[in-house]
Protein backbone atom coordinates (compact mmCIF):
# COMPACT_ATOMS: atom_id res chain seq x y z
CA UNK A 1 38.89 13.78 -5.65
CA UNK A 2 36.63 15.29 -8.08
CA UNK A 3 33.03 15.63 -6.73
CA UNK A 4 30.35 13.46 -7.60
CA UNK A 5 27.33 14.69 -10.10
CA UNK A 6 24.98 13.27 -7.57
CA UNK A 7 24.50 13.11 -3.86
CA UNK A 8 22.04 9.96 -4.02
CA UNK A 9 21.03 7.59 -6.63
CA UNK A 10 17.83 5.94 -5.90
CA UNK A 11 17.24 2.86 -7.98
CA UNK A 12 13.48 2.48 -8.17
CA UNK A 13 10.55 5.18 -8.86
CA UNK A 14 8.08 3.30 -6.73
CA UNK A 15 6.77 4.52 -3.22
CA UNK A 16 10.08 3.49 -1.23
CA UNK A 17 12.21 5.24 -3.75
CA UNK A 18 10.20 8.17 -4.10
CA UNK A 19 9.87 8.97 -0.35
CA UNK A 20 13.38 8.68 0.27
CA UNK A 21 13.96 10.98 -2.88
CA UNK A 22 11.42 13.41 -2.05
CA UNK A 23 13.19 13.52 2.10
CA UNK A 24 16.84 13.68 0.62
CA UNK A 25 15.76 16.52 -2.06
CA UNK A 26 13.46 18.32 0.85
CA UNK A 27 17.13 18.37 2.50
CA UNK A 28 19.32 19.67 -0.44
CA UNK A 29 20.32 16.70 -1.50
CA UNK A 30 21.08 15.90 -5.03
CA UNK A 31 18.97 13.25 -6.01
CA UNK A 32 18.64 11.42 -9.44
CA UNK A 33 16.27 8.14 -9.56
CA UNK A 34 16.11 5.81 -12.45
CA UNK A 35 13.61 3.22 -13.00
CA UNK A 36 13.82 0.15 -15.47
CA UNK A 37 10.16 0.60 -16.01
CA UNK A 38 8.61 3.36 -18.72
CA UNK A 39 6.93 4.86 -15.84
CA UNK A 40 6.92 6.28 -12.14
CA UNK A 41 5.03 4.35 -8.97
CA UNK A 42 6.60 1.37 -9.42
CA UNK A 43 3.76 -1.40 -8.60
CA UNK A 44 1.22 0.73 -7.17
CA UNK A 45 0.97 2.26 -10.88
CA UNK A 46 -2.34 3.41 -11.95
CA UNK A 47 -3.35 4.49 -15.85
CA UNK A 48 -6.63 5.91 -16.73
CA UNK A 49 -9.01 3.83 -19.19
CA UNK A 50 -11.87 4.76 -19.97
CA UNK A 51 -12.09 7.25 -17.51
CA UNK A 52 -11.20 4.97 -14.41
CA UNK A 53 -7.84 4.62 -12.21
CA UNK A 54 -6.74 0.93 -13.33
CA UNK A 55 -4.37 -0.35 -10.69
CA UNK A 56 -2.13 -1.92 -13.35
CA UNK A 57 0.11 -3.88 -11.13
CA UNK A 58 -3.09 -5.42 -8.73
CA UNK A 59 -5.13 -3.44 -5.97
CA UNK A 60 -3.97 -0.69 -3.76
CA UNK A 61 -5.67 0.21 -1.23
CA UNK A 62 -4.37 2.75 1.23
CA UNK A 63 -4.96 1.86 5.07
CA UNK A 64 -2.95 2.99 8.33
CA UNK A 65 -2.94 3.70 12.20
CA UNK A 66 -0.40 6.00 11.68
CA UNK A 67 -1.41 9.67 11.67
CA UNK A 68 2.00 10.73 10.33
CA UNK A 69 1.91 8.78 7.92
CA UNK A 70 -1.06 9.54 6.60
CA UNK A 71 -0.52 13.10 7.30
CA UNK A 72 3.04 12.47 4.81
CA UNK A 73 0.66 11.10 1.83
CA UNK A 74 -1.73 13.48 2.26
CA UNK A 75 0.79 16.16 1.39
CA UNK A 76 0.89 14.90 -2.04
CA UNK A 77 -2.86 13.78 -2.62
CA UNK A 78 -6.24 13.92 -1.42
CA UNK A 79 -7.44 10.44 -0.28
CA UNK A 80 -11.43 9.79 -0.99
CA UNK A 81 -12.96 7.49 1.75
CA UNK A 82 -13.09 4.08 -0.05
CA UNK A 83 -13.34 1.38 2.55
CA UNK A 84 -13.00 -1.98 1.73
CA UNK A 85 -15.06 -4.67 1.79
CA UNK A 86 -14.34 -7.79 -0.07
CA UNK A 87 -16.88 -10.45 -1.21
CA UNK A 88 -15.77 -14.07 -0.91
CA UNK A 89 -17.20 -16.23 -3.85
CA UNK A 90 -17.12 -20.00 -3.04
CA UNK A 91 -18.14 -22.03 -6.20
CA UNK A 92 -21.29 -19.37 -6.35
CA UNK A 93 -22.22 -18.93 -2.85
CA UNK A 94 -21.43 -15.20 -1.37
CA UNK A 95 -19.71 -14.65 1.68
CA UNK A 96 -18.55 -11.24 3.47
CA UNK A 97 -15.07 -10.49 4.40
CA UNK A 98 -13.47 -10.19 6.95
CA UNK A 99 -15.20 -13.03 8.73
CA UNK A 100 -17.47 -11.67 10.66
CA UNK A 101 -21.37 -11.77 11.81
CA UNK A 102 -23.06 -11.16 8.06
CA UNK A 103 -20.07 -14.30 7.17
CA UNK A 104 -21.74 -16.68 9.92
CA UNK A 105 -25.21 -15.36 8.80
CA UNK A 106 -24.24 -16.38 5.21
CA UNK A 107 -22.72 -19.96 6.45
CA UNK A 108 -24.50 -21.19 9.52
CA UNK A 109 -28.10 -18.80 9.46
CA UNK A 110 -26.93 -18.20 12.98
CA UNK A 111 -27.91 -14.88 14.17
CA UNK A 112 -26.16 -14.00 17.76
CA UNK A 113 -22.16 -13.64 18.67
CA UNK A 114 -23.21 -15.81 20.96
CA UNK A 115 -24.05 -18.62 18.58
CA UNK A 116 -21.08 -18.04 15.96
CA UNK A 117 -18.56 -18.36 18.52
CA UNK A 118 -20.42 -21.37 19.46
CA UNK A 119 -20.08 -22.47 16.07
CA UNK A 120 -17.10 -21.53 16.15
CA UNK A 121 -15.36 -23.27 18.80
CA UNK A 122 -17.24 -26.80 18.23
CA UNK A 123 -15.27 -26.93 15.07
CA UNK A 124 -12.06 -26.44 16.75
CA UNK A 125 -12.56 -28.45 19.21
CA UNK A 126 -13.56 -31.06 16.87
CA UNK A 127 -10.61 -30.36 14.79
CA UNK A 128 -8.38 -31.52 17.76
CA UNK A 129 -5.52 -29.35 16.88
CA UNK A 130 -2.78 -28.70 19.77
CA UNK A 131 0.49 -27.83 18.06
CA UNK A 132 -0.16 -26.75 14.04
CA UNK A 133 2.19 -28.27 12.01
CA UNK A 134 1.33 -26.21 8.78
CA UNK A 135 -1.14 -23.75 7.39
CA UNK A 136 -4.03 -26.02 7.71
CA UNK A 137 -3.47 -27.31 11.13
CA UNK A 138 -3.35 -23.74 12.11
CA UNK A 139 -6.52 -22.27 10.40
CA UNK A 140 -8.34 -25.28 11.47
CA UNK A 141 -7.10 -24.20 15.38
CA UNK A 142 -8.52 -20.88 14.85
CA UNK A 143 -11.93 -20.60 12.72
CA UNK A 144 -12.70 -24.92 12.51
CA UNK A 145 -13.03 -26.53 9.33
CA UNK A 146 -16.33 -25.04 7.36
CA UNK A 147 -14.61 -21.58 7.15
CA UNK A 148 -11.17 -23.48 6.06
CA UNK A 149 -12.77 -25.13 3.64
CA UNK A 150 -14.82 -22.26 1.84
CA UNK A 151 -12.86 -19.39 2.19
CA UNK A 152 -9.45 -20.74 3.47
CA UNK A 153 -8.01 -23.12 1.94
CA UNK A 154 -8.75 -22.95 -2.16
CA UNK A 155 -7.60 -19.43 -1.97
CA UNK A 156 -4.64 -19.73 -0.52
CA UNK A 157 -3.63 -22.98 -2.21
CA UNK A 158 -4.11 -20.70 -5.61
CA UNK A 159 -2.26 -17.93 -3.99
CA UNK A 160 0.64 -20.43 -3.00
CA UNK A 161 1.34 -22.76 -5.86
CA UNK A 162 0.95 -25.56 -2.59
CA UNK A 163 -0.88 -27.13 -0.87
CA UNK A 164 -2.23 -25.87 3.15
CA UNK A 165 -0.64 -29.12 4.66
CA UNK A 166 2.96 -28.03 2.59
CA UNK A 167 3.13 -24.40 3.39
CA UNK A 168 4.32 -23.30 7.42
CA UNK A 169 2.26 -22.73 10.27
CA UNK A 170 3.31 -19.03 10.82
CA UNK A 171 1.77 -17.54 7.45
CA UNK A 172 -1.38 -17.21 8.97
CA UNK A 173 -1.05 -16.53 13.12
CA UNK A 174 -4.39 -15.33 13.22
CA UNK A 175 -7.18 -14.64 11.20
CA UNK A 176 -9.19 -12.11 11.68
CA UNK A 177 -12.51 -12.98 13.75
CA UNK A 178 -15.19 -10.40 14.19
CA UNK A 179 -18.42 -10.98 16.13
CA UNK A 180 -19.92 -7.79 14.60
CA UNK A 181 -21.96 -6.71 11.86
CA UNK A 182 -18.32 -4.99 9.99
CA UNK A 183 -17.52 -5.79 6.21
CA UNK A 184 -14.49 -2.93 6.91
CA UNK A 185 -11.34 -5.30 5.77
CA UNK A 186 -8.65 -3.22 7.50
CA UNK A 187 -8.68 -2.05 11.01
CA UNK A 188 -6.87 0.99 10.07
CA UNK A 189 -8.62 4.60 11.55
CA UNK A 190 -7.60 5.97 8.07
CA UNK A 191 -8.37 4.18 5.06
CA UNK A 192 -8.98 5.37 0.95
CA UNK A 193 -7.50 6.13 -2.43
CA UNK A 194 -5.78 8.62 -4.03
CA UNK A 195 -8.76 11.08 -5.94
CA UNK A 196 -6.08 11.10 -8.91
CA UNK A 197 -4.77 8.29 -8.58
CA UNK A 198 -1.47 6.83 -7.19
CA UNK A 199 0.79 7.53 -10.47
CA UNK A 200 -0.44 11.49 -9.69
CA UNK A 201 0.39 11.32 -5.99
CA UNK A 202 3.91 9.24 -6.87
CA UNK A 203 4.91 12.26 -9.48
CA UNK A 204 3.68 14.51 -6.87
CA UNK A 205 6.58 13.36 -4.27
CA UNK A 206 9.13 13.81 -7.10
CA UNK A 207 8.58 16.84 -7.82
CA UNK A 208 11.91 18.88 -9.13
CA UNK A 209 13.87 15.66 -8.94
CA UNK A 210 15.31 14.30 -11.86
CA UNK A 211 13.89 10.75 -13.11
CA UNK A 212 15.50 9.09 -15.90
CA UNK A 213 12.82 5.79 -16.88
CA UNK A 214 13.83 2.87 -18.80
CA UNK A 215 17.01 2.65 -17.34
CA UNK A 216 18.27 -1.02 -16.17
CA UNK A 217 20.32 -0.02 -13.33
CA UNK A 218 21.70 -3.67 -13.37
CA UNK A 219 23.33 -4.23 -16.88
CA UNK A 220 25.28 -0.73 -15.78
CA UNK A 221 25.85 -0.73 -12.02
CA UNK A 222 29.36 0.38 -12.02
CA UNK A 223 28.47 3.67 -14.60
CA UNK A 224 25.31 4.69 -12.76
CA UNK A 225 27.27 4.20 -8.99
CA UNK A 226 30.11 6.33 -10.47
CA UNK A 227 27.18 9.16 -10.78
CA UNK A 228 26.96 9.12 -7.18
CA UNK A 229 28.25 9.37 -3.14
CA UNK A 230 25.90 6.81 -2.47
CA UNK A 231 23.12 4.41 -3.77
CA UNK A 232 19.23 3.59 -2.70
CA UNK A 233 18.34 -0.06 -4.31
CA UNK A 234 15.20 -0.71 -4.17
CA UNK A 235 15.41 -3.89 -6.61
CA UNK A 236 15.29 -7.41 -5.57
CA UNK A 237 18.85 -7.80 -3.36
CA UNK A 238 19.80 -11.22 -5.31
CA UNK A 239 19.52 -9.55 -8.46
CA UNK A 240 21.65 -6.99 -7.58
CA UNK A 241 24.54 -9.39 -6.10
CA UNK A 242 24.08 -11.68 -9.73
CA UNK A 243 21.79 -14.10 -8.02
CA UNK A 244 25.65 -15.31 -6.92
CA UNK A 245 23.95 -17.58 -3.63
CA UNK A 246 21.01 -18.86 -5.83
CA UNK A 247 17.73 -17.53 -6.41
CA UNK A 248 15.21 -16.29 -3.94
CA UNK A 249 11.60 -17.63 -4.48
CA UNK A 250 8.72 -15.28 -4.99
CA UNK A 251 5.04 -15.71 -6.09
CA UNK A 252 4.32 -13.38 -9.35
CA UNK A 253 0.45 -12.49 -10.50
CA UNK A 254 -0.77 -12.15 -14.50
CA UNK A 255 -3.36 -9.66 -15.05
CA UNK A 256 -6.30 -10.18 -17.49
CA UNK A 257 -7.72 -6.55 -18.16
CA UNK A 258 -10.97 -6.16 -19.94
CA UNK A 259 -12.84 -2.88 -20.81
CA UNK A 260 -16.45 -3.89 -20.66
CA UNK A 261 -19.18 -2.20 -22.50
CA UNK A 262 -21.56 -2.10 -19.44
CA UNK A 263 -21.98 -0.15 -16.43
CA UNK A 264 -21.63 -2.94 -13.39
CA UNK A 265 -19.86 -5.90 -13.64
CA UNK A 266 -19.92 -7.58 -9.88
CA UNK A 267 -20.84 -4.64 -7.97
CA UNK A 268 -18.03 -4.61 -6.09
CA UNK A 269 -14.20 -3.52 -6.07
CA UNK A 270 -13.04 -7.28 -4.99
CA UNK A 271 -14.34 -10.49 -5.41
CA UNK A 272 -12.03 -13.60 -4.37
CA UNK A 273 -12.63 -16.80 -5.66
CA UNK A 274 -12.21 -18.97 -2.96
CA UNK A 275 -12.38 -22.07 -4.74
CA UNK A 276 -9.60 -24.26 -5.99
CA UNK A 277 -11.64 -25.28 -9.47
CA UNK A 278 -11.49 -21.49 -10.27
CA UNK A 279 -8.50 -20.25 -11.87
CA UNK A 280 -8.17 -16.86 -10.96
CA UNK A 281 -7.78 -15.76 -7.37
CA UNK A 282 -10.01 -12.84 -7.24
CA UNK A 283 -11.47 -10.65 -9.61
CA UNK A 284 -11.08 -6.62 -9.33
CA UNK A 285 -13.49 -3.98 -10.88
CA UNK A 286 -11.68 -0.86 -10.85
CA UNK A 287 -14.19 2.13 -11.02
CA UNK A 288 -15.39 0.84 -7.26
CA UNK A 289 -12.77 2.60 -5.96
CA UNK A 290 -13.92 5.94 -6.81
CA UNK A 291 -17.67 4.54 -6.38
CA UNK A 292 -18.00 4.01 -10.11
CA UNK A 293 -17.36 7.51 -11.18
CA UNK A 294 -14.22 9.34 -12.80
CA UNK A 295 -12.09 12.29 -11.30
CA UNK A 296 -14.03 14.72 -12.54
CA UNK A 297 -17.01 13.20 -10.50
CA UNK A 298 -18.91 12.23 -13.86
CA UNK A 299 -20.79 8.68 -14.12
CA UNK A 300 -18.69 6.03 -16.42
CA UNK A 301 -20.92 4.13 -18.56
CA UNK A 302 -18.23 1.35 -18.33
CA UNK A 303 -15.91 -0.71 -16.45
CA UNK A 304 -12.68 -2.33 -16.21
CA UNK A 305 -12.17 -5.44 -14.47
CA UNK A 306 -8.94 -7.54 -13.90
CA UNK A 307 -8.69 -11.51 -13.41
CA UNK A 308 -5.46 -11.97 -11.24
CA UNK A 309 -3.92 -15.32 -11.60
CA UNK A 310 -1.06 -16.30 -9.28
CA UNK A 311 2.19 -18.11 -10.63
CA UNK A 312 5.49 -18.92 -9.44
CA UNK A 313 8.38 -16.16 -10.46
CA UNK A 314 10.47 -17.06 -13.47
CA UNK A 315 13.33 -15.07 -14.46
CA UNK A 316 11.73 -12.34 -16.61
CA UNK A 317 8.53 -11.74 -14.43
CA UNK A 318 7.57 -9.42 -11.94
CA UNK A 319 8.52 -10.30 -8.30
CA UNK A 320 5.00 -9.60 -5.91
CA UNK A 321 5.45 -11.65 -3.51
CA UNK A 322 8.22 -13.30 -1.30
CA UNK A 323 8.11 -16.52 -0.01
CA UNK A 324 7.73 -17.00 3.44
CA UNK A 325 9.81 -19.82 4.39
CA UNK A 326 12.63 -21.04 6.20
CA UNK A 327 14.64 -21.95 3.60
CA UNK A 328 14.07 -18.25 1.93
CA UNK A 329 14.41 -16.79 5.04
CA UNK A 330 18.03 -18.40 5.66
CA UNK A 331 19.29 -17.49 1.93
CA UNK A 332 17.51 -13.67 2.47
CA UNK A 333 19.75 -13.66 5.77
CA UNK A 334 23.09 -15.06 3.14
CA UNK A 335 22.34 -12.07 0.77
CA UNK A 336 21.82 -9.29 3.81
CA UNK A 337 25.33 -10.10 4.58
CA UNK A 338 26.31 -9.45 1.69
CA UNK A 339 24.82 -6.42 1.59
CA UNK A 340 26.10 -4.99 4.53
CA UNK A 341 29.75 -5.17 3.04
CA UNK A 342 28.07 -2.73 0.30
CA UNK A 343 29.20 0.71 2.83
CA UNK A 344 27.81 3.18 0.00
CA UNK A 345 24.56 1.43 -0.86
CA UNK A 346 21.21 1.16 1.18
CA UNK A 347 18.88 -1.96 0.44
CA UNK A 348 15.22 -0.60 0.80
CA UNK A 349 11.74 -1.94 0.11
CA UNK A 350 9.88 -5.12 -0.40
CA UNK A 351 12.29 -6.58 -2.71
CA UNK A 352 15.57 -4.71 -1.23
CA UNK A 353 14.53 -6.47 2.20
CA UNK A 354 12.65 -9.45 0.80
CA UNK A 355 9.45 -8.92 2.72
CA UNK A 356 6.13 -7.93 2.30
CA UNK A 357 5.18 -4.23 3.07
CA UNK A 358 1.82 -2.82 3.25
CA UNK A 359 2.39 0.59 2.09
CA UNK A 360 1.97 2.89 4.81
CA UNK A 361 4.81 0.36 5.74
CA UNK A 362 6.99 1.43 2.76
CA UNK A 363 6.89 4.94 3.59
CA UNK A 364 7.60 5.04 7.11
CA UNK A 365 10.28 2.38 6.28
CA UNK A 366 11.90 5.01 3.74
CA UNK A 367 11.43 7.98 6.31
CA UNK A 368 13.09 6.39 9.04
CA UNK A 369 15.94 4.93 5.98
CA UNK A 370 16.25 8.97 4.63
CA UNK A 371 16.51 10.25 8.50
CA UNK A 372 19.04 7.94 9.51
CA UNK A 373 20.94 8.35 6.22
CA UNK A 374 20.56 12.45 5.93
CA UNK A 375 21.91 12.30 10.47
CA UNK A 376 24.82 10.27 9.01
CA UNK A 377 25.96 12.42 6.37
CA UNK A 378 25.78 15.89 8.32
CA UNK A 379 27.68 13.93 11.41
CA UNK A 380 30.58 13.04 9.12
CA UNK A 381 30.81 16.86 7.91
């Protein structure tokens, strides 16, 4: 048998792809990794304009509990200390996010823990909810209806394409309560951006690795997986089987980017709209995630800001998110056994595995995929 060019192909230049690249190379692996896309970091792509990181593909901010994984990411950039701390904006009135003590403040004027949970719990006793039937039912059971409807309900019924009383129970098991004065978003003990931005700390990780972009892995499967022993696909897995069982359903997001002539826009990194009226889900002013100044540490006399409007996928569009379901679920659970016939090629990532990752997710995901892949091929040796 004549030896392959390649020990891995990894189909995908985003964060899964390029951690399992980076591991394989690290090992002496040969490693090529082609992306469709004219460009490396997949969807947590950033491009300088005027002076500021845009996050081209939606916000990315970095959060995690798990030292080695931030440790792993840290080898390839230096994080600033951006926390976040949304602002809810409900047909003009502000709100903070997470819900929490300056949220009641905002809603009720109340002033103690003591009286939000009060609040609090009147409302779900009121709402009389035992067993939640659907998303509304269950927000209703946990923060009571003036919180549903102001910062619940018209923002995920934009996010969703449905309505609360249509969409399952189990999206939202909890939502986070906090009877503190905390606008911190993530309970993660490390939290920030990359100071160059994530396209730098993505090219970073593939270092000495060959990447060929604008390649369509999928109009040439059987030429690229002749290239090599075996194949990371980090695509969407009923693409790569021809979409043979039927489509799976995802929500997609359209960007509207402006460059503004003025310093501030909103003062803030992210606004959500909260309101069904509003179009756009939230809005996102870029340069607040390096506190409004460029990598060189230089004030920018203007900003960027991005309207994100959710959609439903349509062939041609950018998969974001999957769709949570039971009917998803069962034809995700058709395709993974299809997939497990494919002995040379590992399904990785959000739309290899149909789920949603947060990204310190992706990257221990593709650590623990490269370890168990890299023990495999010395054992057969």
């Amino acid at each position: 048998m004549r030896m392959k060019a390649y020990d891995y192909l990894v189909v995908g230049a985003g964060l899964y792809g390029a951690v399992f690249a980076r591991q394989a190379a690290d090992a002496g692996k040969r490693v090529l990794v082609i992306d469709k896309r004219p460009h490396v970091a997949g969807n947590v792509y950033t491009q300088e304009t005027a002076g500021i990181q845009v996050h081209v593909y939606g916000a990315h901010i970095f959060h995690t509990n798990d030292q080695s994984v931030w440790d792993y990411a840290n080898r390839f950039s230096a994080f600033n200390r951006y926390t976040n701390s949304p602002v809810a904006n409900y047909k003009g009135e502000l709100y903070s996010l997470p819900f929490n003590m300056y949220t009641f403040y905002q809603m009720w004027g109340v002033k103690t823990p003591q009286e939000a949970a009060a609040r609090i719990e009147a409302q779900r006793q009121a709402a009389g909810v035992a067993q939640p039937r659907n998303l509304e039912e269950q927000a209703l059971s946990l923060v009571g209806r003036d919180i549903f409807e102001k910062l619940v309900k018209g923002y995920t019924e934009k996010q969703w394409g449905r309505d609360c009383r249509e969409l399952p129970a189990f999206i939202i098991r909890r939502l986070p309560v906090r009877f503190t004065f905390d606008n911190n978003y993530f309970n993660a003990l490390y939290q920030g951006i990359p100071t160059l931005g994530y396209t730098a700390m993505v090219e970073n990780m593939l270092s000495g690795i060959e990447v060929r972009l604008n390649q369509d892995y999928l109009q040439c499967k059987a030429a690229w997986n002749a290239l090599a022993d075996r194949v990371v696909y980090t695509g969407p897995i009923d693409a790569y089987f021809g979409h043979c069982l039927g489509n799976l359903e995802y929500r997609s997001i359209r960007f509207e980017t402006e460059v503004l002539d003025i310093p501030n826009f909103q003062g803030n990194a992210v606004v959500n709209y909260t309101d069904r009226e509003t179009p756009f889900t939230r809005i996102i002013e870029h340069k607040w995630f390096t506190f409004g100044r460029g990598i060189a540490g230089n004030e920018l006399p203007k900003t960027v800001i991005s309207r994100e409007y959710s959609s439903e996928w349509q062939p041609g569009a950018e998969p974001y998110y999957p769709v949570n379901d039971e009917k998803n679920a069962a034809l995700y659970r058709r395709y993974l056994s299809l997939a497990e016939r494919e002995s040379t090629v590992l399904f990785g990532g959000r739309l290899g595995e149909y789920r949603y990752y947060d990204m310190d997710q992706v990257i221990a995901a593709a650590l623990r995929a490269a370890g168990q892949a890299l023990q495999a091929g010395e054992a057969k040796k």
